[in-house]
N, C-alpha and C. Protein backbone atom coordinates (compact mmCIF):
# COMPACT_ATOMS: atom_id res chain seq x y z
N UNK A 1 103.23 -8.20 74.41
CA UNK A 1 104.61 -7.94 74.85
C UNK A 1 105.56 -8.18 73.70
N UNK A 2 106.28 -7.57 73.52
CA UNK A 2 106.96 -7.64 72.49
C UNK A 2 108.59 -8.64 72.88
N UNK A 3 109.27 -8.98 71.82
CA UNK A 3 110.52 -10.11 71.80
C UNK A 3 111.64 -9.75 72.86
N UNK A 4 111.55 -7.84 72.73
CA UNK A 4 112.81 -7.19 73.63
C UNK A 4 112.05 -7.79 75.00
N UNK A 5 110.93 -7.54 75.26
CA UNK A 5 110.83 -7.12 76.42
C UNK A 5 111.16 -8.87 77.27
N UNK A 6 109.69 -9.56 76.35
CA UNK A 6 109.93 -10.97 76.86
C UNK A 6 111.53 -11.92 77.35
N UNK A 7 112.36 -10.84 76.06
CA UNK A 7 113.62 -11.86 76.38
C UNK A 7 113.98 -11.25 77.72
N UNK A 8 113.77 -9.94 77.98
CA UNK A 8 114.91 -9.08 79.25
C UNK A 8 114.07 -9.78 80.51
N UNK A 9 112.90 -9.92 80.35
CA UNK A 9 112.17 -10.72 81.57
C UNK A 9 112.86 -11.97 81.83
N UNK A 10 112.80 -12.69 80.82
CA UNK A 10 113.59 -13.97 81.05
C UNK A 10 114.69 -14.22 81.98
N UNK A 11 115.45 -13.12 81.24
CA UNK A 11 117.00 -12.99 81.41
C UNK A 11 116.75 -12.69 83.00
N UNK A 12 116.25 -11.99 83.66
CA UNK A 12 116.13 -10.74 84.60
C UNK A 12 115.24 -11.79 85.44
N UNK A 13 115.04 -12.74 85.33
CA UNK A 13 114.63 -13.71 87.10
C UNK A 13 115.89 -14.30 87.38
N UNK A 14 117.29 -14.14 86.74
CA UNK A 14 118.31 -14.93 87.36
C UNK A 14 118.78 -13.96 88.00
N UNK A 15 118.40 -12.44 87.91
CA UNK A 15 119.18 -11.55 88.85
C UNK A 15 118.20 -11.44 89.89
N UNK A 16 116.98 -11.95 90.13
CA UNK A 16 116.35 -11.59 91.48
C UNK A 16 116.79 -12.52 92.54
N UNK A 17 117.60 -13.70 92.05
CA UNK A 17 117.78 -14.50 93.22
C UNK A 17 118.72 -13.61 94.22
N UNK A 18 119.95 -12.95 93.51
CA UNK A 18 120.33 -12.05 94.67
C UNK A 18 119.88 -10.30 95.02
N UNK A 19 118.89 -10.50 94.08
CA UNK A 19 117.83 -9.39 94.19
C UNK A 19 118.05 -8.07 93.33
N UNK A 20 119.42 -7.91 94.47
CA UNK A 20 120.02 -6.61 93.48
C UNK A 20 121.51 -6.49 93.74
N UNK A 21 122.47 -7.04 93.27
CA UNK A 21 123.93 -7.45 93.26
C UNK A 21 124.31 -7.13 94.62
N UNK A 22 124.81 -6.00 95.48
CA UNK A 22 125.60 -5.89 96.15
C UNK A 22 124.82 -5.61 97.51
N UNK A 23 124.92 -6.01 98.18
CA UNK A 23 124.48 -5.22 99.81
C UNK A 23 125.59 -3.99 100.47
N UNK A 24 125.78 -3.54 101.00
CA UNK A 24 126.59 -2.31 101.62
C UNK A 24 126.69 -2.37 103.01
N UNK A 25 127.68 -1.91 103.25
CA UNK A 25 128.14 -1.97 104.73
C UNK A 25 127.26 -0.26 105.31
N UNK A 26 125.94 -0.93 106.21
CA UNK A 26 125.45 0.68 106.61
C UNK A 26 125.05 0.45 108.14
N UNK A 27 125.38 -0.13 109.04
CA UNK A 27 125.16 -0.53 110.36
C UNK A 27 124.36 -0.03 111.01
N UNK A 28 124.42 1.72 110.88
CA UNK A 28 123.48 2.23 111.46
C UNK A 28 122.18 3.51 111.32
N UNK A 29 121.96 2.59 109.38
CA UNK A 29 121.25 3.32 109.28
C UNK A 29 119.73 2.79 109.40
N UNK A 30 118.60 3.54 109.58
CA UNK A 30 117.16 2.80 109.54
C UNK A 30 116.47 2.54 108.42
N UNK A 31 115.69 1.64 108.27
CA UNK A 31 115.42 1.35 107.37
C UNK A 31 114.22 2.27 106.54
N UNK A 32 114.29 1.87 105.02
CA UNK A 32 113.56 3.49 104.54
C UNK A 32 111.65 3.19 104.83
N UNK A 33 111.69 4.58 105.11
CA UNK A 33 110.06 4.65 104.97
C UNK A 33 109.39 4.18 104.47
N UNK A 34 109.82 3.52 102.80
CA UNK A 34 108.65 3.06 101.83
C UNK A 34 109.11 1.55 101.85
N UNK A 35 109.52 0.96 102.98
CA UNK A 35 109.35 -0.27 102.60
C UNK A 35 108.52 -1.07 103.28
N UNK A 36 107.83 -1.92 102.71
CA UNK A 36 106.59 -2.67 102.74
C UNK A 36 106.56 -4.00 102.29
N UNK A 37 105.58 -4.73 102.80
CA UNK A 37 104.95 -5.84 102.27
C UNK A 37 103.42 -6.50 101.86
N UNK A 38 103.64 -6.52 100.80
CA UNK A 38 101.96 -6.64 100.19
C UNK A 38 101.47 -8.11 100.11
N UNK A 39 100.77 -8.64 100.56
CA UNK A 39 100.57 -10.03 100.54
C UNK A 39 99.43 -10.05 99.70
N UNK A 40 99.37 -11.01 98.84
CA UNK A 40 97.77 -11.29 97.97
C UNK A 40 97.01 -11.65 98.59
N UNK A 41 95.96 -11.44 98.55
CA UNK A 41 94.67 -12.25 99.24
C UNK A 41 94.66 -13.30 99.77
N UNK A 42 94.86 -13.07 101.14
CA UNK A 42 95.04 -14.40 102.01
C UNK A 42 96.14 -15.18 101.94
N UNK A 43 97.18 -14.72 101.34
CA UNK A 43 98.58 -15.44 101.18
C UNK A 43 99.10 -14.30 102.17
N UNK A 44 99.54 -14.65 103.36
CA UNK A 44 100.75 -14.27 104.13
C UNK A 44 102.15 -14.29 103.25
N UNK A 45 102.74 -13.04 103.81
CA UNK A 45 104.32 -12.98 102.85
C UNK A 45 105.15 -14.02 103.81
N UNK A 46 106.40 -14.56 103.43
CA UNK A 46 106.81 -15.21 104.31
C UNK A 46 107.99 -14.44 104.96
N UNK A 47 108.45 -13.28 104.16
CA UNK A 47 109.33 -12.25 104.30
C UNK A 47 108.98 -11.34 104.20
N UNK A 48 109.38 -10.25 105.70
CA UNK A 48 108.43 -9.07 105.91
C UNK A 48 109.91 -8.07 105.74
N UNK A 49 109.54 -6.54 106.46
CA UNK A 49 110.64 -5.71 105.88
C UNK A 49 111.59 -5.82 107.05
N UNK A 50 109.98 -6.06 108.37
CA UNK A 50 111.03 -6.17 109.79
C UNK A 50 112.07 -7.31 109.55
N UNK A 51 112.03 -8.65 109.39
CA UNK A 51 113.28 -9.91 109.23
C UNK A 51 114.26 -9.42 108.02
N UNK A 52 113.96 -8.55 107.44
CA UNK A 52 114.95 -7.66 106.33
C UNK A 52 116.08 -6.81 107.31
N UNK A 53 115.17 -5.82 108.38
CA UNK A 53 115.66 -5.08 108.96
C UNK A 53 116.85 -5.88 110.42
N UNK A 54 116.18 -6.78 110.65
CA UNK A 54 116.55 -7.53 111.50
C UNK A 54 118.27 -8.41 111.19
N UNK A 55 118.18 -8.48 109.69
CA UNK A 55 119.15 -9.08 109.01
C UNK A 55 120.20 -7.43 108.57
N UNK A 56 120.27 -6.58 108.61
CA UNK A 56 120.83 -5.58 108.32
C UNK A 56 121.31 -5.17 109.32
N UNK A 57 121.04 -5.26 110.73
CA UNK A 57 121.14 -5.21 112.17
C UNK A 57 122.29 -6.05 112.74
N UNK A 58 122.25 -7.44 111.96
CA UNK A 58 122.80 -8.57 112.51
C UNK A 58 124.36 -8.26 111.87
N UNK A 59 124.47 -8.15 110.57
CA UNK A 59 125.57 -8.12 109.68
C UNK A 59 125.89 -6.97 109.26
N UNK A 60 124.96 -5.63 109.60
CA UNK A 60 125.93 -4.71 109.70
C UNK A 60 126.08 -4.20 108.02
N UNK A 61 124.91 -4.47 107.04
CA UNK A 61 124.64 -4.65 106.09
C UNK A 61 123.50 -3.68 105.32
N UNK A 62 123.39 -3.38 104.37
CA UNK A 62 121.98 -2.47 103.60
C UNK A 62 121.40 -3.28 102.87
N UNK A 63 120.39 -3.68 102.88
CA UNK A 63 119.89 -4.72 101.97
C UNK A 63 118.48 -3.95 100.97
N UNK A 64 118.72 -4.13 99.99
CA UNK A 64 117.61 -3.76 98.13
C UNK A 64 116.75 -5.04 98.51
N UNK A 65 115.38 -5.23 98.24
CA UNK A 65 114.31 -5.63 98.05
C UNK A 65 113.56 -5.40 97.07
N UNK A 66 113.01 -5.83 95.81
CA UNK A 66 111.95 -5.69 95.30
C UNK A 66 111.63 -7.23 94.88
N UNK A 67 110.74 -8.26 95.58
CA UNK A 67 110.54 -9.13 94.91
C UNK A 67 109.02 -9.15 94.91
N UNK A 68 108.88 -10.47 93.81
CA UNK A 68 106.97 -10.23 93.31
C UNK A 68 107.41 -11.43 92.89
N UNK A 69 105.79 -12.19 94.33
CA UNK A 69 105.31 -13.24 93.96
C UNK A 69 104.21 -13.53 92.33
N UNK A 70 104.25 -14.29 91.42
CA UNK A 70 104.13 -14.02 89.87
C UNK A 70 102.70 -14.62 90.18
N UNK A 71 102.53 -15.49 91.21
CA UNK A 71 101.43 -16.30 91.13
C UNK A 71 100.59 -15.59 92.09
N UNK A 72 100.45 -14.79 92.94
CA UNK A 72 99.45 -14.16 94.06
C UNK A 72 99.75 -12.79 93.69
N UNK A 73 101.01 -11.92 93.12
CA UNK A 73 101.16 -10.77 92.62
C UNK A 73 101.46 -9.98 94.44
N UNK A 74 101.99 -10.55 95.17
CA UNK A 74 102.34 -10.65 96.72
C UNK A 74 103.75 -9.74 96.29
N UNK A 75 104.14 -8.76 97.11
CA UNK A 75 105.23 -7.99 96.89
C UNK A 75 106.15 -7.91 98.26
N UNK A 76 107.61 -7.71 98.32
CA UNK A 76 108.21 -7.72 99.46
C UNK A 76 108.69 -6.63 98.97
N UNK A 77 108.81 -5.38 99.97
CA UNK A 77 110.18 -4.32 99.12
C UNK A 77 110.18 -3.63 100.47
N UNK A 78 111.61 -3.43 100.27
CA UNK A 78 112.77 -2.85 101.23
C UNK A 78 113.94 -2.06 100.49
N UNK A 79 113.81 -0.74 100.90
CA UNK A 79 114.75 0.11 100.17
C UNK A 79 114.87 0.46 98.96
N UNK A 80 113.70 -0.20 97.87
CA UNK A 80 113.31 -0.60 96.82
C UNK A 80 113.94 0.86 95.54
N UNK A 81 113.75 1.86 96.15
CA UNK A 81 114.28 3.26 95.58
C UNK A 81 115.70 3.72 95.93
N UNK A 82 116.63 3.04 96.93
CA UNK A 82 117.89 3.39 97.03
C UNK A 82 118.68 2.78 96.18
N UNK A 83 119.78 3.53 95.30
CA UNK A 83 120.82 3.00 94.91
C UNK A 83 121.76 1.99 95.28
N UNK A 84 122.08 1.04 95.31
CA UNK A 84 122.93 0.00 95.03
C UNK A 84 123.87 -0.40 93.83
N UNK A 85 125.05 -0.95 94.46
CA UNK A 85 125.94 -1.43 93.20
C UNK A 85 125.52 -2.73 92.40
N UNK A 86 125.34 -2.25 90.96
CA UNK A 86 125.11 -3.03 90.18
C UNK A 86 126.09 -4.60 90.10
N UNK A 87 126.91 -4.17 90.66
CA UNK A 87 128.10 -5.71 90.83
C UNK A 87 127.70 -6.60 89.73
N UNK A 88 127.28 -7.44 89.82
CA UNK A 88 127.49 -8.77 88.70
C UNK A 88 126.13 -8.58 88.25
N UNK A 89 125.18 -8.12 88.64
CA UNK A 89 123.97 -8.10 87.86
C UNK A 89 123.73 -7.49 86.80
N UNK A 90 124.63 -6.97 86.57
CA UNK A 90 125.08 -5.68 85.18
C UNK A 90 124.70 -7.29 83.77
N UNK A 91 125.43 -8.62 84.42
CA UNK A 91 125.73 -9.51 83.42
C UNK A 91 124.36 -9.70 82.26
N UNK A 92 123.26 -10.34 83.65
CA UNK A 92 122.35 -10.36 83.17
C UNK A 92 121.65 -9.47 82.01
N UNK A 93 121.35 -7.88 82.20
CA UNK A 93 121.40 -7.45 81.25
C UNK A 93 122.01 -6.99 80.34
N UNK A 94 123.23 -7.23 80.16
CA UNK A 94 124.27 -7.47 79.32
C UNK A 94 123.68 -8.72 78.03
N UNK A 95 123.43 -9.62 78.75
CA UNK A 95 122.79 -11.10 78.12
C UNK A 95 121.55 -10.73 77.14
N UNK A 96 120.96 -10.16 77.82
CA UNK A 96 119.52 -9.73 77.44
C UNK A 96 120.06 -8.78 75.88
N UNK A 97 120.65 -7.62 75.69
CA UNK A 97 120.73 -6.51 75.03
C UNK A 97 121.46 -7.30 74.31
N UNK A 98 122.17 -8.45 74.23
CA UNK A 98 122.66 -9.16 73.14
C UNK A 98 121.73 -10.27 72.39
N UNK A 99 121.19 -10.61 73.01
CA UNK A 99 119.81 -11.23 72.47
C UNK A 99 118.95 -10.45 71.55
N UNK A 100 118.56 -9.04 72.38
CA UNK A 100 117.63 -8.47 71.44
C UNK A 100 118.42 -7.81 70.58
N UNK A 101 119.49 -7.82 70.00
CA UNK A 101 120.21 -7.12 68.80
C UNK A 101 120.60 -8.36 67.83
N UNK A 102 120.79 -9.76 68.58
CA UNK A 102 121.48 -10.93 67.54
C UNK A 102 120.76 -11.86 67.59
N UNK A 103 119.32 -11.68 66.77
CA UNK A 103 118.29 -13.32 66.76
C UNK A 103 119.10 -14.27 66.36
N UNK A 104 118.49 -15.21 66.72
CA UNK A 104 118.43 -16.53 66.09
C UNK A 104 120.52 -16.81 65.84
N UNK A 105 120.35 -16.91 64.20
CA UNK A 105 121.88 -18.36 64.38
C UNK A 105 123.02 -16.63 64.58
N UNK A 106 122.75 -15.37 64.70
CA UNK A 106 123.83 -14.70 64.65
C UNK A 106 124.92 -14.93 66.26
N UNK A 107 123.83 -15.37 67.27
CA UNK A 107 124.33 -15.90 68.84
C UNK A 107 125.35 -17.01 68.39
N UNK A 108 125.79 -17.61 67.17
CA UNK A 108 126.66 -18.70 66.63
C UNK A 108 128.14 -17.97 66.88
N UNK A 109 127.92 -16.48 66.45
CA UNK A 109 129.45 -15.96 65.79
C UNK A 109 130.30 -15.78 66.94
N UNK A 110 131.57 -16.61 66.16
CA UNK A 110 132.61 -16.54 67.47
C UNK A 110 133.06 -15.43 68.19
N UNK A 111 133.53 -14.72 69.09
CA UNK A 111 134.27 -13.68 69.76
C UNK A 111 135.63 -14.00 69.74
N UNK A 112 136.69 -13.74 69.61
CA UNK A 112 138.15 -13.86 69.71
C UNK A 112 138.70 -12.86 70.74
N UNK A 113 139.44 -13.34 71.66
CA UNK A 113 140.09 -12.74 72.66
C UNK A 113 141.49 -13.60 73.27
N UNK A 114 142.12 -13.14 73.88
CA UNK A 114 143.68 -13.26 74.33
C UNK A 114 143.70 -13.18 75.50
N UNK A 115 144.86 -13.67 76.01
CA UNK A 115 144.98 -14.04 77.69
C UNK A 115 144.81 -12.54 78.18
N UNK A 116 145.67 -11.13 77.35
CA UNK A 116 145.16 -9.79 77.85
C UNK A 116 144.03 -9.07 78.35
N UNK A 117 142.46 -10.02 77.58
CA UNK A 117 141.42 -9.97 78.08
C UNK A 117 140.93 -10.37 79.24
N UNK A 118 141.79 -11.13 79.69
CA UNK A 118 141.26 -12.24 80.97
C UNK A 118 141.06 -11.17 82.14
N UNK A 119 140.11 -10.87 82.86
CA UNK A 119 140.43 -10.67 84.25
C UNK A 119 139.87 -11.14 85.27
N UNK A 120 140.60 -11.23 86.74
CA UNK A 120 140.15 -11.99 88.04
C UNK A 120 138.14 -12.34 87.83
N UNK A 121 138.67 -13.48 88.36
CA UNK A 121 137.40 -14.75 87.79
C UNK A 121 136.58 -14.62 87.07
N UNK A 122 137.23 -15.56 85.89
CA UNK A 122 136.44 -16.01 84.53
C UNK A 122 137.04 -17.39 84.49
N UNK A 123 135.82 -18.33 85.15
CA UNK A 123 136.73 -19.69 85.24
C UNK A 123 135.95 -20.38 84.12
N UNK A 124 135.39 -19.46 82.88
CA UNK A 124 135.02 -20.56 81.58
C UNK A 124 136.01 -20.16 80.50
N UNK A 125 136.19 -18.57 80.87
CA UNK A 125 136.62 -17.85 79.43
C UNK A 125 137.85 -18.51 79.84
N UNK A 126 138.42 -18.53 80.78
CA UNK A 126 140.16 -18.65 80.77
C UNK A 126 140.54 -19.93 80.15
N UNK A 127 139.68 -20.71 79.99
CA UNK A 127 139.79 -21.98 78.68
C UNK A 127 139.92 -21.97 77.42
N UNK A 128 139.82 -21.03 76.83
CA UNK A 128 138.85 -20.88 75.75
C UNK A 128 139.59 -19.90 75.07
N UNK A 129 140.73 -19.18 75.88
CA UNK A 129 141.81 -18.21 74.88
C UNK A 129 142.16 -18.60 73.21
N UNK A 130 142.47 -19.55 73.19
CA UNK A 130 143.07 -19.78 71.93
C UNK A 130 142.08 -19.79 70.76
N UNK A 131 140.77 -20.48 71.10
CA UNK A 131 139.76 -20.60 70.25
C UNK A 131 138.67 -19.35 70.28
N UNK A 132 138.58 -18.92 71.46
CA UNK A 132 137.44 -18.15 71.63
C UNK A 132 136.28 -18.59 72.02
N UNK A 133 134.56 -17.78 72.06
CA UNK A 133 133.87 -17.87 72.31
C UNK A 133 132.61 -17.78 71.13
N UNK A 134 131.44 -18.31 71.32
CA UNK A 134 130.55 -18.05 70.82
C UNK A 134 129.64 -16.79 71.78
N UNK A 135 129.04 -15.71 70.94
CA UNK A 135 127.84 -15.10 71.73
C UNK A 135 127.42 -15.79 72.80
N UNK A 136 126.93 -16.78 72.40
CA UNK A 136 125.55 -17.99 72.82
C UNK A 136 126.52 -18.33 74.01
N UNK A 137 127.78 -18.76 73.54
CA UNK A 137 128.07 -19.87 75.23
C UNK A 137 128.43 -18.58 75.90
N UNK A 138 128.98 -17.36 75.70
CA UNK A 138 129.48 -16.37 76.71
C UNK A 138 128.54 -15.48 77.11
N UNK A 139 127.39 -16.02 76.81
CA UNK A 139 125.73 -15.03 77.14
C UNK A 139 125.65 -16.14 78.82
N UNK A 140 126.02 -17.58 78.17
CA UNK A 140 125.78 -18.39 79.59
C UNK A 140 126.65 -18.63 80.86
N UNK A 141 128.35 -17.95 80.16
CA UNK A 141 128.96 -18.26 80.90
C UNK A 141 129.15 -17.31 82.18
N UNK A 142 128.51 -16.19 81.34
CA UNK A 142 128.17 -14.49 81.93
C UNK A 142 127.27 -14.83 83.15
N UNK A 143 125.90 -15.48 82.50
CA UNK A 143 124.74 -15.51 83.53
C UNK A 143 124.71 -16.46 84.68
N UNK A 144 125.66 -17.90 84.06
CA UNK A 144 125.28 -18.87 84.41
C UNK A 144 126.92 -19.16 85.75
N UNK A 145 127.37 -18.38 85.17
CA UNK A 145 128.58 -18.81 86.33
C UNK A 145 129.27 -17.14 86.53
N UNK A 146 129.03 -16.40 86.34
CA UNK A 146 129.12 -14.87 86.74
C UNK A 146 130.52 -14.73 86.40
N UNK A 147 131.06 -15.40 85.07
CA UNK A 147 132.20 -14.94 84.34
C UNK A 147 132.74 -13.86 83.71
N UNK A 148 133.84 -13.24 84.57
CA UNK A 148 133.64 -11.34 84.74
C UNK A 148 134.30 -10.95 83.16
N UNK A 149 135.02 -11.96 82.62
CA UNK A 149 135.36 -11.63 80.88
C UNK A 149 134.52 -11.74 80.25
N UNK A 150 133.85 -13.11 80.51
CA UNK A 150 132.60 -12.90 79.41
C UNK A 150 131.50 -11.19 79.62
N UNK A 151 131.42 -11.56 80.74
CA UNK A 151 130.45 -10.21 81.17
C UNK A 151 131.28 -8.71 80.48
N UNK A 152 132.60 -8.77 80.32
CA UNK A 152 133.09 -7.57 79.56
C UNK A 152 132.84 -7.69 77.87
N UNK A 153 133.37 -9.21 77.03
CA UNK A 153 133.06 -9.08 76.16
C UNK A 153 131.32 -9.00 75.30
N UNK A 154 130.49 -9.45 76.10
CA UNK A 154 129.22 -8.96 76.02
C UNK A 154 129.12 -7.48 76.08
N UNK A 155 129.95 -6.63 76.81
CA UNK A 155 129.25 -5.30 77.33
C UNK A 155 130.29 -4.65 75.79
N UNK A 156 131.43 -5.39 75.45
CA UNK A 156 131.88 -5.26 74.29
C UNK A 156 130.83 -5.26 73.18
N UNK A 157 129.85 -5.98 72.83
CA UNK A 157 129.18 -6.75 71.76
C UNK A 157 128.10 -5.27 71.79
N UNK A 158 128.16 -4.58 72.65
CA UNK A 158 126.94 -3.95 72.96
C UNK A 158 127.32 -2.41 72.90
N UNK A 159 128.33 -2.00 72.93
CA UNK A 159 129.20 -0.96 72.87
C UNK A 159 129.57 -0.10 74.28
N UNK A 160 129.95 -1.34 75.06
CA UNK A 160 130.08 -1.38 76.23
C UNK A 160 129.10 -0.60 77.19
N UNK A 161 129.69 -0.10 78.43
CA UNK A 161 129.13 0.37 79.70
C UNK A 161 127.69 1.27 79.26
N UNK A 162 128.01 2.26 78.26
CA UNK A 162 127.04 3.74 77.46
C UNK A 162 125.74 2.29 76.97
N UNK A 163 126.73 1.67 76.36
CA UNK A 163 125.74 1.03 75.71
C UNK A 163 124.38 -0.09 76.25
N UNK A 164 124.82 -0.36 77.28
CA UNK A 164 124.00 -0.98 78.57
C UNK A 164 122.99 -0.02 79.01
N UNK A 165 123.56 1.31 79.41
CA UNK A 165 122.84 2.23 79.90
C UNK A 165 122.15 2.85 78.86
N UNK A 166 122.15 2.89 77.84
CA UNK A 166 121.21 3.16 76.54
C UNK A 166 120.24 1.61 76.28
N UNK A 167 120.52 0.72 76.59
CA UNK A 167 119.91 -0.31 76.85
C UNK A 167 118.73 0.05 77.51
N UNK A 168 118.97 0.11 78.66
CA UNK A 168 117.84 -0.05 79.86
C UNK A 168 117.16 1.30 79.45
N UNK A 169 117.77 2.55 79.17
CA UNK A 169 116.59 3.38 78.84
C UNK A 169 116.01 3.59 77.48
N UNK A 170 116.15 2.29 76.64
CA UNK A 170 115.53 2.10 75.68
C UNK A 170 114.26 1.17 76.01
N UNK A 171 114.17 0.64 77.48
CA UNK A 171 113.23 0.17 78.02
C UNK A 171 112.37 0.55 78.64
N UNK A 172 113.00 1.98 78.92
CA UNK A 172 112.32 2.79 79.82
C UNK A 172 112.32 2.55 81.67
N UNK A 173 113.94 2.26 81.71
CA UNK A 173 114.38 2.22 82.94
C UNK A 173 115.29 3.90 83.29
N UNK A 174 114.84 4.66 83.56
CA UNK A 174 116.01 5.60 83.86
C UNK A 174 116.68 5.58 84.72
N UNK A 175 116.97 4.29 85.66
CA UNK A 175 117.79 5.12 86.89
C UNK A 175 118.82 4.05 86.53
N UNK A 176 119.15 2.98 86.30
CA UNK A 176 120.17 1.97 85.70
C UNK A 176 121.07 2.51 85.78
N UNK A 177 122.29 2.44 85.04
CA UNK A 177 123.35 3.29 84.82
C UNK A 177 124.86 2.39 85.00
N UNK A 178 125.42 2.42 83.51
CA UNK A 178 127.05 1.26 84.10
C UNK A 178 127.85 2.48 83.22
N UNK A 179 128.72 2.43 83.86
CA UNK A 179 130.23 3.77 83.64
C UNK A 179 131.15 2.64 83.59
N UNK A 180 131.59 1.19 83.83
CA UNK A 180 133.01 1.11 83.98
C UNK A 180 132.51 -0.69 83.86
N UNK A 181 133.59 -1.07 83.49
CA UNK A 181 133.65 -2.74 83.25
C UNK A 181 134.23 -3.28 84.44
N UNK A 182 134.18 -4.67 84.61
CA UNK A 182 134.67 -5.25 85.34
C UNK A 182 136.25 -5.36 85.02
N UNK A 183 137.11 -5.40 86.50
CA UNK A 183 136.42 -5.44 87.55
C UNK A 183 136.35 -3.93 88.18
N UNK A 184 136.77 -2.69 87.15
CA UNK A 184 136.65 -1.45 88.26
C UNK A 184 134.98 -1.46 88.78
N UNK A 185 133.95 -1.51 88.09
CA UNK A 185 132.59 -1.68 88.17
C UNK A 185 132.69 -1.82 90.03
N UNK A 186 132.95 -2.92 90.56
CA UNK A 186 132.69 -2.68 91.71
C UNK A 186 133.07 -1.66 93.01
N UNK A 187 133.74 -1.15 92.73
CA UNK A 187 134.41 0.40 92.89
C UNK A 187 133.38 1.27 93.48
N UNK A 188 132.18 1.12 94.24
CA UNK A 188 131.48 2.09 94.86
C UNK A 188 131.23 2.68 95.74
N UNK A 189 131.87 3.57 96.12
CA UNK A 189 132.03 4.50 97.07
C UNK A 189 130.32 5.25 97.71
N UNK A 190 130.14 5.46 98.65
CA UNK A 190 128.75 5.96 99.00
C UNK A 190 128.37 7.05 98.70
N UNK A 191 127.17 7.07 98.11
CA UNK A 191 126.80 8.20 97.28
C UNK A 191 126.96 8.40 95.89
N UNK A 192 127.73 7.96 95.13
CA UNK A 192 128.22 7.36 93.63
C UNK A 192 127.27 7.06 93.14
N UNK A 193 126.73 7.85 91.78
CA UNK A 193 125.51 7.10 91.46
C UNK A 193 126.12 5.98 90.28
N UNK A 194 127.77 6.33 90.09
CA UNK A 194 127.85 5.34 89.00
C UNK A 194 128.13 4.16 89.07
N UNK A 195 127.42 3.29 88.20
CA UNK A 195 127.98 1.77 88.22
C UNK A 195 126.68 1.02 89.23
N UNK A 196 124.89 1.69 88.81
CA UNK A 196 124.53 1.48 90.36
C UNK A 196 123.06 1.27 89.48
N UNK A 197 122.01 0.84 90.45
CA UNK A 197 120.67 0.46 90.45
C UNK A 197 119.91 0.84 91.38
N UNK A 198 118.46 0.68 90.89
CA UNK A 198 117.63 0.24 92.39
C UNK A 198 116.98 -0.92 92.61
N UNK A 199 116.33 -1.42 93.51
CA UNK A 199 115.76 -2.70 93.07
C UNK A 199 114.30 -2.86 92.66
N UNK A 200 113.99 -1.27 92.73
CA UNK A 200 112.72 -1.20 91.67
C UNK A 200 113.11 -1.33 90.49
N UNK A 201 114.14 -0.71 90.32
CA UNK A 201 114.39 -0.18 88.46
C UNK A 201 114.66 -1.71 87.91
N UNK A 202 115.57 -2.83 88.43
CA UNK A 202 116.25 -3.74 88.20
C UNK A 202 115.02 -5.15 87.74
N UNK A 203 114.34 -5.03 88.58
CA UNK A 203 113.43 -5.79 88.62
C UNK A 203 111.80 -5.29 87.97
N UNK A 204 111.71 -4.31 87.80
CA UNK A 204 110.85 -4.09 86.53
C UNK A 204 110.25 -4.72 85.35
């Protein structure tokens, strides 16, 4: 495995905790054909697609699935091929594509930005106007507290939105795709493929 890939793995188990950024308001639609659950050998899943479906029922909600147990290779997936909004998970690989372009001490070099940069919640960057940022702390402040400036000046570092999406299909993700920074990014209207994922592609 090579350095790109290992680091984007890394990076890319802090976005499975919410799987795949956004859920959608779809009340009454059914759930898709290809979703399934694969259990490893003799490991029962503990989450099936029905308590997925059951939870989409309740709240009135669309819910992305692709998770994989690492240790039984046990799979849960629900909707796993529908589009979803990338919302804050964009950060994560944002983090990643700055890693694999700036080894080692170049994650040192400061970023400089102004209160003009700031937008609705960035509760690390909004400290930090006068002095700025390092790569390194705004790779964490991105991942680690879903700081929507840092997450722009990263997508900055990278040659923004194009450049994310040349990212992922330099990985050989094609369906990825970011058009717009925070906060228009969350802006997704149904059917929109921009600004969006799947939770196959994401979790790959």
């Amino acid at each position: 495995m090579t350095a790109r890939l290992s680091r984007r793995s890394l990076l890319l188990t802090a976005a499975l905790v919410p799987v795949v950024g956004c859920a959608t308001d779809a009340p009454d639609r059914a759930p898709a054909a290809g979703s399934s659950a694969t259990p490893g050998p003799g490991t029962p899943s503990p989450v099936s697609p029905r308590n997925l479906a059951a939870l989409e029922r309740e709240y009135g909600a669309r819910l992305g699935v692709f998770a994989v147990d690492t240790g039984t290779g046990a799979t849960v997936v629900h909707r796993a091929d529908e589009r979803f909004a990338l919302c804050s998970t964009f950060k994560t690989l944002a983090a990643a594509a700055v890693l694999d372009r700036r080894p080692g001490a170049r994650l040192d070099e400061r970023i400089s930005y102004g209160t003009a940069d700031l937008v609705p919640y960035s509760p690390v960057t909004e400290k930090h106007t006068g002095q700025g940022m390092t790569l390194r702390e705004l790779c964490d402040a991105a991942v680690r507290y879903s700081d929507n400036t840092a997450g722009n000046l990263l997508l900055r570092d990278i040659g923004g939105p194009r450049g994310l999406t040349a990212y992922a299909r330099r990985l050989g993700d094609r369906v990825t795709r970011l058009d717009h920074t925070e906060p228009e990014l969350n802006s997704n209207p149904p059917g929109d493929p921009r600004d969006t994922t799947t939770p196959r592609a994401i979790a790959a």
